[in-house]
Protein backbone atom coordinates (compact mmCIF):
# COMPACT_ATOMS: atom_id res chain seq x y z
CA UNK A 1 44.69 35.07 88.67
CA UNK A 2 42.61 34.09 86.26
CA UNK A 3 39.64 31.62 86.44
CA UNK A 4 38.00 29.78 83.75
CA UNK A 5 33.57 28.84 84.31
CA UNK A 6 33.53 25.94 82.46
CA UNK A 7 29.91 25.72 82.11
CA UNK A 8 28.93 22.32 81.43
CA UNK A 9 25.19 22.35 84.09
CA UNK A 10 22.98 22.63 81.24
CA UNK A 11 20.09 20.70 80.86
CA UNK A 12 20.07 19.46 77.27
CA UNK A 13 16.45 20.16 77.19
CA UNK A 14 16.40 19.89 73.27
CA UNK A 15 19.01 16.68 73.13
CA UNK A 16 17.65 13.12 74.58
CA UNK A 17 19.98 12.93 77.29
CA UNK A 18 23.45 14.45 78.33
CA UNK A 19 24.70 16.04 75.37
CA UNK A 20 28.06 16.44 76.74
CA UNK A 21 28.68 12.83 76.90
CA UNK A 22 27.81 12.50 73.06
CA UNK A 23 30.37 11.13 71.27
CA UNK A 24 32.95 13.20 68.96
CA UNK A 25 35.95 11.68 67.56
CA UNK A 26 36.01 9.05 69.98
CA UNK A 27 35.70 10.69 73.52
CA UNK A 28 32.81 12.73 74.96
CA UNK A 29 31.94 16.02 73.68
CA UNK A 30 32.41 17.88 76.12
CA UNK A 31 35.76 16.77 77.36
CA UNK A 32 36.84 18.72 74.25
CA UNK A 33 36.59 22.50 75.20
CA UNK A 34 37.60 21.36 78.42
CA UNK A 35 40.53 20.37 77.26
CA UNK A 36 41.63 23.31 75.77
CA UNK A 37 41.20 25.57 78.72
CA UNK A 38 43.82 22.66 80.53
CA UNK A 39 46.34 23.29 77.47
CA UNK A 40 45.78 27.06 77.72
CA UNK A 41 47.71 29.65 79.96
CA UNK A 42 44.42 30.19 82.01
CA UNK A 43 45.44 29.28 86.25
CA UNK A 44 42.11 27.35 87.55
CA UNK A 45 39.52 25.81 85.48
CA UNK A 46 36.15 25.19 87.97
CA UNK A 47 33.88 22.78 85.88
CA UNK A 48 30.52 23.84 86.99
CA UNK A 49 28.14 20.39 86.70
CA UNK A 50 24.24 19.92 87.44
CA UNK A 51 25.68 16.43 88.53
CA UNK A 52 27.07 15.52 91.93
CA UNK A 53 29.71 14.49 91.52
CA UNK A 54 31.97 12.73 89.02
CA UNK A 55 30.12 13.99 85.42
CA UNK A 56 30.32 11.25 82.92
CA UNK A 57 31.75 12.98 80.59
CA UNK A 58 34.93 13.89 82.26
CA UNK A 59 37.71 11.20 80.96
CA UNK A 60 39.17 8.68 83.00
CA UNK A 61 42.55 9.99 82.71
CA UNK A 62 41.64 13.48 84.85
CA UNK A 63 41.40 13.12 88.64
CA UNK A 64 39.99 17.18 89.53
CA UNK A 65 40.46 17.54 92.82
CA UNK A 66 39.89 21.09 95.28
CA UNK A 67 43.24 23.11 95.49
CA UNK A 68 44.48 21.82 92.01
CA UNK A 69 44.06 23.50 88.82
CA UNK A 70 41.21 21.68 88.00
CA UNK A 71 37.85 21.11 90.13
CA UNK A 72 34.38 20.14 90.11
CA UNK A 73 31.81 22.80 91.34
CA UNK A 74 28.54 21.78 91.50
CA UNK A 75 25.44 23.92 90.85
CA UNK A 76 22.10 21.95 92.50
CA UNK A 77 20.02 25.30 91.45
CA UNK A 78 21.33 25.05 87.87
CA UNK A 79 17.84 23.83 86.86
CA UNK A 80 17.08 27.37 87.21
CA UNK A 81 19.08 28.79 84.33
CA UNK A 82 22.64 29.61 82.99
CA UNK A 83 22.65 32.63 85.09
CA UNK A 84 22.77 30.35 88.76
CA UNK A 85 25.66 28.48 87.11
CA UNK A 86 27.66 31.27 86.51
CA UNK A 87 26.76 33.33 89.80
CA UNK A 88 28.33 29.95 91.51
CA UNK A 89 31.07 30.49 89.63
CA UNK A 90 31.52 33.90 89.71
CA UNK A 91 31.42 33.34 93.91
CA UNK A 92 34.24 30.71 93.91
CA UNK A 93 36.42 32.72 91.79
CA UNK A 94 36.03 35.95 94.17
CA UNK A 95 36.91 33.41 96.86
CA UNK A 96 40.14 32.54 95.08
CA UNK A 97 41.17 36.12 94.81
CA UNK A 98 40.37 36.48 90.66
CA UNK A 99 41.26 39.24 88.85
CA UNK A 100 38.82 38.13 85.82
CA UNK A 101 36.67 34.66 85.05
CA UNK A 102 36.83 33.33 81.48
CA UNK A 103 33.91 32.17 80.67
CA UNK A 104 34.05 28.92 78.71
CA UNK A 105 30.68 26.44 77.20
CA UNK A 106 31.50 22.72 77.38
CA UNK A 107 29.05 22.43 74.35
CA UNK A 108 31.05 24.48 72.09
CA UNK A 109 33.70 21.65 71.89
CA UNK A 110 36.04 23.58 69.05
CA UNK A 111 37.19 26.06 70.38
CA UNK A 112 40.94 25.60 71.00
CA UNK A 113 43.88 27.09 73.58
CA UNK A 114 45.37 29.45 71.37
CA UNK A 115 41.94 31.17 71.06
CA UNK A 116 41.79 31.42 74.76
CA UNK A 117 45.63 32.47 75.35
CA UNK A 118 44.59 35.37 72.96
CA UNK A 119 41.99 36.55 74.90
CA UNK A 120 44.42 35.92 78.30
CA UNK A 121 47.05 38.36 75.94
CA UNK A 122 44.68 40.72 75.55
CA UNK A 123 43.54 41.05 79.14
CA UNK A 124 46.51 41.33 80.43
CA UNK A 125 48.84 43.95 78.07
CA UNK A 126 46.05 46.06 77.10
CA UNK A 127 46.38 49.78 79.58
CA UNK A 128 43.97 50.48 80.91
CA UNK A 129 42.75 47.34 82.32
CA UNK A 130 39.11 46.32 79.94
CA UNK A 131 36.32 45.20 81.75
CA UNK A 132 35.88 42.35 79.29
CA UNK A 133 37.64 40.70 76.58
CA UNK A 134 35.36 38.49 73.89
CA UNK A 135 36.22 36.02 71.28
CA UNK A 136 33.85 37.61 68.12
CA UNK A 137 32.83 36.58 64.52
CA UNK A 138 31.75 39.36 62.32
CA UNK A 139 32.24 41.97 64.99
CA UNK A 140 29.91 39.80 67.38
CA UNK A 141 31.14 39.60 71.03
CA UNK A 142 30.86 35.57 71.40
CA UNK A 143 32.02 32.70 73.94
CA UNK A 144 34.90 32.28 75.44
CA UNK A 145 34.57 35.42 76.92
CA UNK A 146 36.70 36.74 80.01
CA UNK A 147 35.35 39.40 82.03
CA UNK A 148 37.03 41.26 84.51
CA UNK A 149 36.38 41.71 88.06
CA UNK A 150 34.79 45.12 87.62
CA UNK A 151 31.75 43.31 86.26
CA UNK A 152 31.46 40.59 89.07
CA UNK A 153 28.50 42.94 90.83
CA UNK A 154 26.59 42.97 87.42
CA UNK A 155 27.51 38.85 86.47
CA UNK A 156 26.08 37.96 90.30
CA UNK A 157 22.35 39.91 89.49
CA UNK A 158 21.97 37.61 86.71
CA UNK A 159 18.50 35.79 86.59
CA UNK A 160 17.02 32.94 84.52
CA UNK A 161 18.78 31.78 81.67
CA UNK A 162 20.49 35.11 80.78
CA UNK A 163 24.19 34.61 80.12
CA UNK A 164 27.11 37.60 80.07
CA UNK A 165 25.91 38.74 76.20
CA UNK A 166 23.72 41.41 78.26
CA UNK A 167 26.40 42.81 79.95
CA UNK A 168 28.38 43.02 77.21
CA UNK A 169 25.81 45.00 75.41
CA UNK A 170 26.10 47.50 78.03
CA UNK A 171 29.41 48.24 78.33
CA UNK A 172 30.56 47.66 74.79
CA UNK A 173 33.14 50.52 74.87
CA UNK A 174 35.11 48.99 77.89
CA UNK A 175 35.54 45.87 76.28
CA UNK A 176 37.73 44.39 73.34
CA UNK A 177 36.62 41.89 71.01
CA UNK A 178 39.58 40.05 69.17
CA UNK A 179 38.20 38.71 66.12
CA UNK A 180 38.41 35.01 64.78
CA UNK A 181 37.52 34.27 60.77
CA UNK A 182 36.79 30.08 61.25
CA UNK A 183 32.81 29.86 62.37
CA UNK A 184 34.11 26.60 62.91
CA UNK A 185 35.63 28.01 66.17
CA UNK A 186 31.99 28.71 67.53
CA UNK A 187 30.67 25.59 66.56
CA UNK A 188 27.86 24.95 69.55
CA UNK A 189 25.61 21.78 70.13
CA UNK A 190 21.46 22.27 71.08
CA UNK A 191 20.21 20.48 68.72
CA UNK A 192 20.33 16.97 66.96
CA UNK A 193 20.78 18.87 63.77
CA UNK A 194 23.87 20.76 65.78
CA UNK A 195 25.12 17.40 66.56
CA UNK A 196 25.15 15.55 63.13
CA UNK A 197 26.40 19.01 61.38
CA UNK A 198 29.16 18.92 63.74
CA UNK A 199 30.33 15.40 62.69
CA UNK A 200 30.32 16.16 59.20
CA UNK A 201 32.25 19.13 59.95
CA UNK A 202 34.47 17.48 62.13
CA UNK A 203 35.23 14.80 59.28
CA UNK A 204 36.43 17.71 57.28
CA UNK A 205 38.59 19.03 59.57
């Protein structure tokens, strides 16, 4: 099984307010990416929130509940950095048996499900096993990123705001990176500037 860390505990430190409830083409920005890991092939999705709690930003129309493929996980340390999110992840998924998590950033609202059932098809038919496979742009490992349960020891000694790009540094010649041509794809949000790009971009989509 495979478990997607939807990541969506940030603190929005450079936004006023919750970025993820921002709106983009009339629902909340980050219902989008979260969205496309529930139209992918991935098994669980745990949406890991600073909130406790029903996020705002979740739509009205999705009830996650634990045991179904979608739940809320909350993080009350995720103050302390993206690493504390992703070690509570990381710690539900081993509890669930994983084989690998996907990592997933609500604020990177366009990326889509056949991006992430690429990286699901890579995973699983590549022999041997890889310890990770990443989205990339350029030859750049970037998120969504699904790493396998080999690298659960190194994902849980994370510390501060350090995300799985240091990992993936290090063991660069385990992993695969399947490449994607439309920056679009990578689009992120942390700043205003992000935001208001993003809507013009959107427009043009």
């Amino acid at each position: 099984m495979i478990v997607c860390l939807y990541l969506a505990a940030g603190l929005s430190s450079r936004l006023q307010g919750h970025k993820l409830s921002l709106p983009l083409g009339g629902r909340p920005l980050g219902s989008w990416a979260l969205e496309a890991a529930m139209e992918s092939r991935i098994e669980e999705v745990l949406a890991v929130t600073r909130e406790a709690g029903r996020p705002e930003w979740l739509p009205t129309d999705v009830e996650p509940e634990v045991g179904t493929r979608l739940s809320l996980l909350h993080c009350p340390v995720s103050w302390r950095g993206q690493s504390r999110s992703i070690i509570s992840g990381v710690r539900a998924a081993q509890e669930r048996g994983a084989e690998g998590v996907l990592i997933l950033l609500a604020d990177q609202p366009l990326v889509t499900s056949e991006m992430i059932n690429s990286l699901i098809d890579r995973f699983q038919t590549t022999d041997p096993p890889p310890a990770f496979v990443a989205a990339s742009l350029d030859g750049v490992a970037r998120p969504p990123v699904l790493l396998s349960k080999s690298l659960f020891p190194d994902l849980l000694s994370l510390q501060g705001d350090q995300g799985a790009r240091n990992i993936l540094r290090g063991r660069h010649a385990d992993g695969v990176l399947v490449p994607f041509s439309d920056t679009l794809l990578f689009a992120d949000v942390d700043t205003e500037e992000d935001y208001q790009t993003l809507l013009q971009r959107k427009k043009g989509v």
